[in-house]
PDB file of N, CA and C in Angstrom:
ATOM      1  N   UNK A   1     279.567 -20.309  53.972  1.00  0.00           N
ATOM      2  CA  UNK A   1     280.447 -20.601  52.862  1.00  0.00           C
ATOM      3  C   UNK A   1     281.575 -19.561  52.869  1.00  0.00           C
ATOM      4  N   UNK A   2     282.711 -19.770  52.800  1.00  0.00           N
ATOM      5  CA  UNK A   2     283.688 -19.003  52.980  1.00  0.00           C
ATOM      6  C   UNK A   2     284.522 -18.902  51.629  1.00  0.00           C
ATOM      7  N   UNK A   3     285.010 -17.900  51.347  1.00  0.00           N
ATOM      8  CA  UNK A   3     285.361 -17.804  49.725  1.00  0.00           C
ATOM      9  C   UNK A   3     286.830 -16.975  49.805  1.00  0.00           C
ATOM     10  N   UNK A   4     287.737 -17.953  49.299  1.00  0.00           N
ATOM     11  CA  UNK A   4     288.812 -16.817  49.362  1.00  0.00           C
ATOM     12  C   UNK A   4     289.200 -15.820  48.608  1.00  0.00           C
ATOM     13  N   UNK A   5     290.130 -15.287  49.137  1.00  0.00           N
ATOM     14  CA  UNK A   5     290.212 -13.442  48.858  1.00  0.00           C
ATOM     15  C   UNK A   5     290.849 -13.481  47.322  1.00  0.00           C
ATOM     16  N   UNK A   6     291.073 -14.470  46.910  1.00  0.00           N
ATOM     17  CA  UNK A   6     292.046 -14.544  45.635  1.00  0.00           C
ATOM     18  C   UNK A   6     290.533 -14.893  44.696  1.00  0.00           C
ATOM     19  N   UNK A   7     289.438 -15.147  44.838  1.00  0.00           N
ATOM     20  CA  UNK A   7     288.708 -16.018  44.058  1.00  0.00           C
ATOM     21  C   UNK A   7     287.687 -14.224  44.150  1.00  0.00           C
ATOM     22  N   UNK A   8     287.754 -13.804  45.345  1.00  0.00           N
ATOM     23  CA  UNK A   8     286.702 -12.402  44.977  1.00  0.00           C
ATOM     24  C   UNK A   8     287.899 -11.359  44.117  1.00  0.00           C
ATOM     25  N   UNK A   9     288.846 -10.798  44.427  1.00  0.00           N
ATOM     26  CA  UNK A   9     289.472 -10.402  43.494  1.00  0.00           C
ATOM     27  C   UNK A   9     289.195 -10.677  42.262  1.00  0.00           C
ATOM     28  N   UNK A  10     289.860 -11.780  42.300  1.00  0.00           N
ATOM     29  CA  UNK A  10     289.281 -12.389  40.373  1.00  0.00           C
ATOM     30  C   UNK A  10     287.840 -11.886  39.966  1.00  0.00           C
ATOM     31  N   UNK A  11     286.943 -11.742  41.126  1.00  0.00           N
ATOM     32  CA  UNK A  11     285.346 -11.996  40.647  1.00  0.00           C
ATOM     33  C   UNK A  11     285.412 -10.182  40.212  1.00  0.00           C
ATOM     34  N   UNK A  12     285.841  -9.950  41.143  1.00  0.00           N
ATOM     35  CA  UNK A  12     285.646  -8.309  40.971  1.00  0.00           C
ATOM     36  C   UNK A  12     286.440  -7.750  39.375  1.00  0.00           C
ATOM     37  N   UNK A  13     287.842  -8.372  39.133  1.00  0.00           N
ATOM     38  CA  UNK A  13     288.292  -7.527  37.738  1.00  0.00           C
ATOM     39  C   UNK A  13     287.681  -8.386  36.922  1.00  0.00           C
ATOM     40  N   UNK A  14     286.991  -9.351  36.784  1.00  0.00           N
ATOM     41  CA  UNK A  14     286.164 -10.148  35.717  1.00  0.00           C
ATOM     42  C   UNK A  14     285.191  -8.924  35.244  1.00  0.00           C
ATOM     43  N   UNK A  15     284.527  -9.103  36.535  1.00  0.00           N
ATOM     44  CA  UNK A  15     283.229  -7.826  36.696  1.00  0.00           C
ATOM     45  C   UNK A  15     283.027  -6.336  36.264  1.00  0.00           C
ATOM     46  N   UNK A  16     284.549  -6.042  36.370  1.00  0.00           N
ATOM     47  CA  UNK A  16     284.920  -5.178  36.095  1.00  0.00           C
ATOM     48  C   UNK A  16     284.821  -4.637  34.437  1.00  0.00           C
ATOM     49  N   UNK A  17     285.933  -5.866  33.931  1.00  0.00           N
ATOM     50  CA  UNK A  17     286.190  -6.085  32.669  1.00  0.00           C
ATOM     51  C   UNK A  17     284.384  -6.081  32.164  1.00  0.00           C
ATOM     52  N   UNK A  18     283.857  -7.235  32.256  1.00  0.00           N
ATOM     53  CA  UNK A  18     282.512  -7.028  31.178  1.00  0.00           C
ATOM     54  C   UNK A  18     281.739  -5.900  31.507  1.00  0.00           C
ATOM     55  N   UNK A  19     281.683  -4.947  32.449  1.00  0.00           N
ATOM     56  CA  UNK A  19     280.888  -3.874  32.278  1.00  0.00           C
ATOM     57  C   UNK A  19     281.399  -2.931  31.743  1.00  0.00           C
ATOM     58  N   UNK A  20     282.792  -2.691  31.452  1.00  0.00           N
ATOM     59  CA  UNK A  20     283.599  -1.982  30.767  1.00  0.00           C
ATOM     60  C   UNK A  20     283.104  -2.438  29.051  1.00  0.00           C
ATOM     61  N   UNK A  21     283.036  -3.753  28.766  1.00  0.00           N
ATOM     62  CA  UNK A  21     282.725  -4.359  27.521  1.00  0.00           C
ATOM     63  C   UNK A  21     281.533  -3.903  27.165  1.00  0.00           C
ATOM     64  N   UNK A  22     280.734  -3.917  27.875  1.00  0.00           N
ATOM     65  CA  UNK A  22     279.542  -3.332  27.780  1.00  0.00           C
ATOM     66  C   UNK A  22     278.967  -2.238  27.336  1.00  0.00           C
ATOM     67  N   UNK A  23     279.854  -1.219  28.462  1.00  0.00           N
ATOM     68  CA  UNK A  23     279.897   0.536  27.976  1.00  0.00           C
ATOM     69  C   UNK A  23     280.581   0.619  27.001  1.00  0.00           C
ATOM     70  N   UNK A  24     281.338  -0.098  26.269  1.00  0.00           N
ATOM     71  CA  UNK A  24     282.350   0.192  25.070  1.00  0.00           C
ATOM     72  C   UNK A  24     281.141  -0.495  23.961  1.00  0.00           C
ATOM     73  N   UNK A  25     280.419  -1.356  23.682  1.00  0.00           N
ATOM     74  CA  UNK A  25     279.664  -1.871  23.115  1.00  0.00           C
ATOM     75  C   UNK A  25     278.304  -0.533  23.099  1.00  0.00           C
ATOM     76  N   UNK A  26     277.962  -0.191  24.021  1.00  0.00           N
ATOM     77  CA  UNK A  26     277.303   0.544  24.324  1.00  0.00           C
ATOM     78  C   UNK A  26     277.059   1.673  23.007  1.00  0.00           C
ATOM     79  N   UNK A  27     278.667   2.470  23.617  1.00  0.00           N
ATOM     80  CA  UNK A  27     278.915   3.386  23.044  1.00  0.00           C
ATOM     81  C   UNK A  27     278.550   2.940  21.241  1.00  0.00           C
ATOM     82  N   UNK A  28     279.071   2.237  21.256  1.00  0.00           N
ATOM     83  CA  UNK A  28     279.081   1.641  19.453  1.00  0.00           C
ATOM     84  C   UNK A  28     277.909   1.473  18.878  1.00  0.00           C
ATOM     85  N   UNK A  29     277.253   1.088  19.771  1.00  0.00           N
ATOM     86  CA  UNK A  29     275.814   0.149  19.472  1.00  0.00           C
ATOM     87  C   UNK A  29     274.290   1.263  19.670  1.00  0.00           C
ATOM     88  N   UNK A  30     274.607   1.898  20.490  1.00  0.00           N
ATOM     89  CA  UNK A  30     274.143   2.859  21.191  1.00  0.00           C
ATOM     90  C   UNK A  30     272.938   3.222  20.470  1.00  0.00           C
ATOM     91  N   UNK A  31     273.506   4.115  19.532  1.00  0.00           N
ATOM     92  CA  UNK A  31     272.641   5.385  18.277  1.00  0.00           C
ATOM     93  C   UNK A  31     271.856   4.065  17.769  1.00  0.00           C
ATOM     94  N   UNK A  32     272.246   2.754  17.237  1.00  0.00           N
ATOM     95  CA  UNK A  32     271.649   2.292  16.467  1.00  0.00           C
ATOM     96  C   UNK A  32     270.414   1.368  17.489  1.00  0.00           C
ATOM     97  N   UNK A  33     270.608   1.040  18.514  1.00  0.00           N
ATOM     98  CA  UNK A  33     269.605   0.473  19.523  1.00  0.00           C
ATOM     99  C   UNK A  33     268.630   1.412  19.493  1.00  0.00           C
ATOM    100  N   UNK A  34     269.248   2.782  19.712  1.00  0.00           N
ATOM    101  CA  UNK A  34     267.647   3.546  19.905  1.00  0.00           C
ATOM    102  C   UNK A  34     267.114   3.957  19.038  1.00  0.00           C
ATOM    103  N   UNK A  35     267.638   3.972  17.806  1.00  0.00           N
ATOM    104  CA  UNK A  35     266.852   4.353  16.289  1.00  0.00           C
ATOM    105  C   UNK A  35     267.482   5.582  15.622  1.00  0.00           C
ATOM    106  N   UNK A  36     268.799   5.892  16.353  1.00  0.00           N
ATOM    107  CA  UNK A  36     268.781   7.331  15.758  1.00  0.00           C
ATOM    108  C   UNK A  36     269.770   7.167  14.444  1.00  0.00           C
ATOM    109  N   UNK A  37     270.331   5.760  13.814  1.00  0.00           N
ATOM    110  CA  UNK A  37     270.519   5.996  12.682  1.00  0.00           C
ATOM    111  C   UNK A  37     270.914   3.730  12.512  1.00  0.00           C
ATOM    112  N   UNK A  38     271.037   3.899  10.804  1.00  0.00           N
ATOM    113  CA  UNK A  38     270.297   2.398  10.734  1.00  0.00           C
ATOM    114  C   UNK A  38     271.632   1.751  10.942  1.00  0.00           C
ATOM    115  N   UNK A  39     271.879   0.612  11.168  1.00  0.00           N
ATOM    116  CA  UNK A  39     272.943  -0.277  11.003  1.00  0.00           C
ATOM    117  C   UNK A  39     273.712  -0.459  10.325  1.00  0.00           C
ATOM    118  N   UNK A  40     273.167  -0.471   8.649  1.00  0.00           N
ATOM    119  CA  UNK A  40     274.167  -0.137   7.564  1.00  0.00           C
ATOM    120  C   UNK A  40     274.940   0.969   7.491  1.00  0.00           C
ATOM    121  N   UNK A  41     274.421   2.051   8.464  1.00  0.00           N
ATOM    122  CA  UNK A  41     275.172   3.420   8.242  1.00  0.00           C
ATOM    123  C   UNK A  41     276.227   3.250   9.251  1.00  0.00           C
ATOM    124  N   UNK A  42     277.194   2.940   8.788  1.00  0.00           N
ATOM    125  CA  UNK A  42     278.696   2.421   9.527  1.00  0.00           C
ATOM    126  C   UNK A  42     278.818   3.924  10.296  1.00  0.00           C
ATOM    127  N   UNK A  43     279.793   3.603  11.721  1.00  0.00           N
ATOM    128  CA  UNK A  43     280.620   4.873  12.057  1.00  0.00           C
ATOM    129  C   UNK A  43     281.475   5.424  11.235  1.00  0.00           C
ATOM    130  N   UNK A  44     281.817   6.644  11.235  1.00  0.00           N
ATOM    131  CA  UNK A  44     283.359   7.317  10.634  1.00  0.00           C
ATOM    132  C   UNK A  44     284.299   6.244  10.956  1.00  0.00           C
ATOM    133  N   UNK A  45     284.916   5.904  10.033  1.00  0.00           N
ATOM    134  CA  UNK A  45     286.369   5.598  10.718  1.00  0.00           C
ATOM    135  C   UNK A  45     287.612   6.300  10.974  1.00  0.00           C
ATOM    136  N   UNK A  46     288.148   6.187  12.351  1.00  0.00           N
ATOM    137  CA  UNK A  46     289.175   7.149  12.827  1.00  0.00           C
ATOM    138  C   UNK A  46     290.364   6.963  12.379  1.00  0.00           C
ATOM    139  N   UNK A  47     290.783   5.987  11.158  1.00  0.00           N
ATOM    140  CA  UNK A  47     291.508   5.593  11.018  1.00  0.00           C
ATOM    141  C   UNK A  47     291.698   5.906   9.277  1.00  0.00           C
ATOM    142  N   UNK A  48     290.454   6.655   8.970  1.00  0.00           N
ATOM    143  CA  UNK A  48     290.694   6.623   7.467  1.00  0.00           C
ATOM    144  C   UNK A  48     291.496   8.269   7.419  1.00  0.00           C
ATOM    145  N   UNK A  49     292.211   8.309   6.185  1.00  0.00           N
ATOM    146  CA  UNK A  49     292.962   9.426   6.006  1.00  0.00           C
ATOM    147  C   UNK A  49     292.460  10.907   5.342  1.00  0.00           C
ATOM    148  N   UNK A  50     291.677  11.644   5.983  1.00  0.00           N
ATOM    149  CA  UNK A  50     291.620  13.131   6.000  1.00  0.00           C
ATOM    150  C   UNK A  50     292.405  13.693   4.721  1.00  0.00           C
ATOM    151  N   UNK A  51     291.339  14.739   3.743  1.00  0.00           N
ATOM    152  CA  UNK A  51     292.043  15.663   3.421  1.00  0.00           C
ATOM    153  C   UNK A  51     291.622  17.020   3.556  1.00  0.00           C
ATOM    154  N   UNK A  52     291.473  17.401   4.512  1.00  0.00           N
ATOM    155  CA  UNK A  52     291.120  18.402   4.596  1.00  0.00           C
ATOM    156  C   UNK A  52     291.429  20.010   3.462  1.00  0.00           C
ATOM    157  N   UNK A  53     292.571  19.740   3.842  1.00  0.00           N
ATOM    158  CA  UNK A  53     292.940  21.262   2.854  1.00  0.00           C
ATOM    159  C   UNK A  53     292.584  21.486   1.283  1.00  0.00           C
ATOM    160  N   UNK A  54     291.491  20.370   0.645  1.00  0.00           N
ATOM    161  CA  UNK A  54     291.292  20.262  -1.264  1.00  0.00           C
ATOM    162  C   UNK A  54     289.690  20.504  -0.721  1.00  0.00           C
ATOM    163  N   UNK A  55     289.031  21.588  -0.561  1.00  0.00           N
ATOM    164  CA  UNK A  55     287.499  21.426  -0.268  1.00  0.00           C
ATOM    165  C   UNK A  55     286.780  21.602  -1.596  1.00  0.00           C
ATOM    166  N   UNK A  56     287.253  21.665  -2.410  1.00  0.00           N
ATOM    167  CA  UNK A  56     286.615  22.232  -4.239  1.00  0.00           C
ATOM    168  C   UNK A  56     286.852  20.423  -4.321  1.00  0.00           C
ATOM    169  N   UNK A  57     286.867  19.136  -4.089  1.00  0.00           N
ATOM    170  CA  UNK A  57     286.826  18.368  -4.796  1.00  0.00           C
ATOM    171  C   UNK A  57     285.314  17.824  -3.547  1.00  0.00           C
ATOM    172  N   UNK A  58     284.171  18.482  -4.316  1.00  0.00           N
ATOM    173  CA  UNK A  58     282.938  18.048  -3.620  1.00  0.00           C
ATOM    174  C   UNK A  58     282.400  16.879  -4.547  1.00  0.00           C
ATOM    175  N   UNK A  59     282.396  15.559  -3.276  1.00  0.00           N
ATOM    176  CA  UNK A  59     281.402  14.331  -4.263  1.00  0.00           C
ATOM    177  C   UNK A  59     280.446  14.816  -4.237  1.00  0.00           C
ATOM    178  N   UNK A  60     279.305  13.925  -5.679  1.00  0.00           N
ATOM    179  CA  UNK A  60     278.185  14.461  -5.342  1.00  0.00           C
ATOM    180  C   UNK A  60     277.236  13.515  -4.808  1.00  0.00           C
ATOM    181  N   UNK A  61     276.088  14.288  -4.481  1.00  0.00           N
ATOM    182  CA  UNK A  61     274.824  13.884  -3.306  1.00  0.00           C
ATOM    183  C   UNK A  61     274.534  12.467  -4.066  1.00  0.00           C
ATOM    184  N   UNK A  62     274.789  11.635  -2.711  1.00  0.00           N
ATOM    185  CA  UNK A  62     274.672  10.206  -2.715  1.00  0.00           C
ATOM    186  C   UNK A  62     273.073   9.941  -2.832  1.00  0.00           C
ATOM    187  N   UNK A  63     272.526  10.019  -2.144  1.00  0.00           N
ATOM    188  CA  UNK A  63     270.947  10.556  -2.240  1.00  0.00           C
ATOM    189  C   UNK A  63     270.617  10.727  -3.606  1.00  0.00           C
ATOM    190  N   UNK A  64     271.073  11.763  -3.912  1.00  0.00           N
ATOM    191  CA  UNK A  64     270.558  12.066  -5.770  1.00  0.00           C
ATOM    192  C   UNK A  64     270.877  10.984  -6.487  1.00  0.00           C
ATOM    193  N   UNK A  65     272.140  10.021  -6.206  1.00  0.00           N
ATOM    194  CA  UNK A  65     272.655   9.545  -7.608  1.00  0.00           C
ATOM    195  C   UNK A  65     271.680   8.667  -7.249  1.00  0.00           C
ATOM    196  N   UNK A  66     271.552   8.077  -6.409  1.00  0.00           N
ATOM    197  CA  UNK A  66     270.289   6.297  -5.694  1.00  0.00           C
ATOM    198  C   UNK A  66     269.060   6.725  -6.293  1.00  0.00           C
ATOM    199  N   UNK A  67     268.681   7.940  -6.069  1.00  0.00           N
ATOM    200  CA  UNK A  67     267.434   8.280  -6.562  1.00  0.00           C
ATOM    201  C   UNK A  67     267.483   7.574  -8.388  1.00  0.00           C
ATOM    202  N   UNK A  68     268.396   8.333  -8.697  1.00  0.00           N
ATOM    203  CA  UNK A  68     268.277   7.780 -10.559  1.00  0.00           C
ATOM    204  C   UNK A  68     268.340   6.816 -10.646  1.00  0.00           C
ATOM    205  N   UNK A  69     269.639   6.010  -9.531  1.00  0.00           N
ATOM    206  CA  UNK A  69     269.460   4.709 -10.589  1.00  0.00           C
ATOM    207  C   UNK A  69     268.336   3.981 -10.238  1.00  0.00           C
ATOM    208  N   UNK A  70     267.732   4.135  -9.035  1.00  0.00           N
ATOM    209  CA  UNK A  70     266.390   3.248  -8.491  1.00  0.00           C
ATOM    210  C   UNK A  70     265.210   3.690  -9.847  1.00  0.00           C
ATOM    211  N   UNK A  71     265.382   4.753 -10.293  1.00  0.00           N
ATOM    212  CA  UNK A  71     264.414   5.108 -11.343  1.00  0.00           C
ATOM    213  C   UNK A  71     264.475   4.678 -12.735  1.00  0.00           C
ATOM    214  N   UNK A  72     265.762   4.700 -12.808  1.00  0.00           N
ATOM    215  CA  UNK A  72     265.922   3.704 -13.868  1.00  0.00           C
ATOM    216  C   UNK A  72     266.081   2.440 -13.716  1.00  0.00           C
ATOM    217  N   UNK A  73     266.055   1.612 -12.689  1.00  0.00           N
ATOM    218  CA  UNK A  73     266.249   0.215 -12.534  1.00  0.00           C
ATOM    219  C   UNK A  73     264.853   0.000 -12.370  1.00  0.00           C
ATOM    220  N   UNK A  74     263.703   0.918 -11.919  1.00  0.00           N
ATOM    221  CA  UNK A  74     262.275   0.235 -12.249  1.00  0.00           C
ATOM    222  C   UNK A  74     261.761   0.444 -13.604  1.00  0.00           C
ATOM    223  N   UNK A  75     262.406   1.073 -13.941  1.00  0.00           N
ATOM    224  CA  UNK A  75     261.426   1.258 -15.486  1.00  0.00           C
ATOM    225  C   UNK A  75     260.966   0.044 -16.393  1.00  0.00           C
ATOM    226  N   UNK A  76     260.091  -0.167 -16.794  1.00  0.00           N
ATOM    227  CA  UNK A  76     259.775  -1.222 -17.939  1.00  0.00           C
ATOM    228  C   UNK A  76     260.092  -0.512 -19.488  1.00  0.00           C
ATOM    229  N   UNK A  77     261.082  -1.155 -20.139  1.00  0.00           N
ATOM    230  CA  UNK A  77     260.915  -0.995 -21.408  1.00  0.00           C
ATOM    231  C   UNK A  77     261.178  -1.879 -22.127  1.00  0.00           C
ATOM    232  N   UNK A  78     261.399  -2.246 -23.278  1.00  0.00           N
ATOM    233  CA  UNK A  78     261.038  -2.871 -24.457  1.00  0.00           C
ATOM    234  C   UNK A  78     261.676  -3.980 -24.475  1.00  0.00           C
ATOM    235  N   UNK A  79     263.251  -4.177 -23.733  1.00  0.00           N
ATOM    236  CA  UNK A  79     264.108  -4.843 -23.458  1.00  0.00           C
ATOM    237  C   UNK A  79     263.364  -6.034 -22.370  1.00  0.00           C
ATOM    238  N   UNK A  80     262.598  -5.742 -21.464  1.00  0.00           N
ATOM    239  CA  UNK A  80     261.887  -6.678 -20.698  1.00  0.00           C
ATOM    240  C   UNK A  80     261.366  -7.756 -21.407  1.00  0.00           C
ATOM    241  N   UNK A  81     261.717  -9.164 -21.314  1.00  0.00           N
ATOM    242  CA  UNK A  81     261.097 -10.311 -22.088  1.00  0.00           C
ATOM    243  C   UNK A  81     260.295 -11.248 -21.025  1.00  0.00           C
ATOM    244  N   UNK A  82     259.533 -10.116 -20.106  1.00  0.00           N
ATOM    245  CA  UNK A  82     258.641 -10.772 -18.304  1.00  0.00           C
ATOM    246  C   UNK A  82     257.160 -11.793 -20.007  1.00  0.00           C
ATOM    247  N   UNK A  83     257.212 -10.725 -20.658  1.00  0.00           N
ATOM    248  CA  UNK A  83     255.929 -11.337 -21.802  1.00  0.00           C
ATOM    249  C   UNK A  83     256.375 -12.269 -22.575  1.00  0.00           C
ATOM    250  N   UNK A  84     257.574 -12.624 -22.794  1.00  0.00           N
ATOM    251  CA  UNK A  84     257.990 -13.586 -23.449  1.00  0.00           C
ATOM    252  C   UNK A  84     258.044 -14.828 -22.800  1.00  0.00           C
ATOM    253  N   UNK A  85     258.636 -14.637 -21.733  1.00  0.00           N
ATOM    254  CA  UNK A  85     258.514 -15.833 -20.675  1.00  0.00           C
ATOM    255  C   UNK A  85     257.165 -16.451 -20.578  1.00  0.00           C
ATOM    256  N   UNK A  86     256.552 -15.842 -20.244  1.00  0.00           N
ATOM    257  CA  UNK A  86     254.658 -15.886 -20.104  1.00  0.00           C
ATOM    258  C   UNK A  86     254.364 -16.879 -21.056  1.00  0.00           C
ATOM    259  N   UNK A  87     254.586 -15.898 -22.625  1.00  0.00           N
ATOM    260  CA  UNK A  87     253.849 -16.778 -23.609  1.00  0.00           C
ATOM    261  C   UNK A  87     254.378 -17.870 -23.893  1.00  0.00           C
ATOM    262  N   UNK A  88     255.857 -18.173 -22.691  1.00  0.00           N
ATOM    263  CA  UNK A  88     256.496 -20.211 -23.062  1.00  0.00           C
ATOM    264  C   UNK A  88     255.785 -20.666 -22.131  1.00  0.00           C
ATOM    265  N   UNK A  89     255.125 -20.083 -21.390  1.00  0.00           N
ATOM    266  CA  UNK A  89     254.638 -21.167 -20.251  1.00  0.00           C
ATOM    267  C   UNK A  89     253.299 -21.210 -20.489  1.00  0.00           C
ATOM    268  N   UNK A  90     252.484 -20.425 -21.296  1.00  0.00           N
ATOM    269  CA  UNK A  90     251.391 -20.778 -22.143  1.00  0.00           C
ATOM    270  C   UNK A  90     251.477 -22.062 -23.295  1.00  0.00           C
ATOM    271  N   UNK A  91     252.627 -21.731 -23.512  1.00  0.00           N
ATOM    272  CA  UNK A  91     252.149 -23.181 -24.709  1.00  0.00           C
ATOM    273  C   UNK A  91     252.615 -24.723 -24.414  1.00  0.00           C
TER     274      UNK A  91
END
């Protein structure tokens, strides 16, 4: 079978191109294939705007605030009508 030189060229920067796609996917995909951080946790973006020079305007710990509200979003109190519901589907 004889294949011309214009058709392996092509085959080769095709070839080229998706393993390049690949290592660029790679790179992106990378940390989160092997576990070292979850999917929702987006990259930095290189594109968002820096302020470096204001370091006294510290947000605070994202962690802490999730903690409260998860603690207050389980709580049961008085406002819950889970018993009211109940006693319509009792009668």
């Amino acid at each position: 079978m004889k294949i011309s030189e214009q058709h392996t060229w092509w085959g080769e920067a095709f070839g080229t191109l998706t393993w390049l796609w690949i290592f660029h996917r790679a790179r992106l995909d990378g940390p989160v294939v092997l576990g070292w951080r979850h999917p929702w946790e987006h990259a930095p973006d290189p594109f968002a705007a820096h302020d470096d020079h204001h370091d006294d305007h510290v947000a605070p710990d994202a962690g802490e605030t999730w903690d409260k509200f998860s603690l207050k979003a389980i709580r049961m109190t008085d406002d819950d009508d889970d018993d009211e519901e109940d006693e319509e589907e009792d009668e």
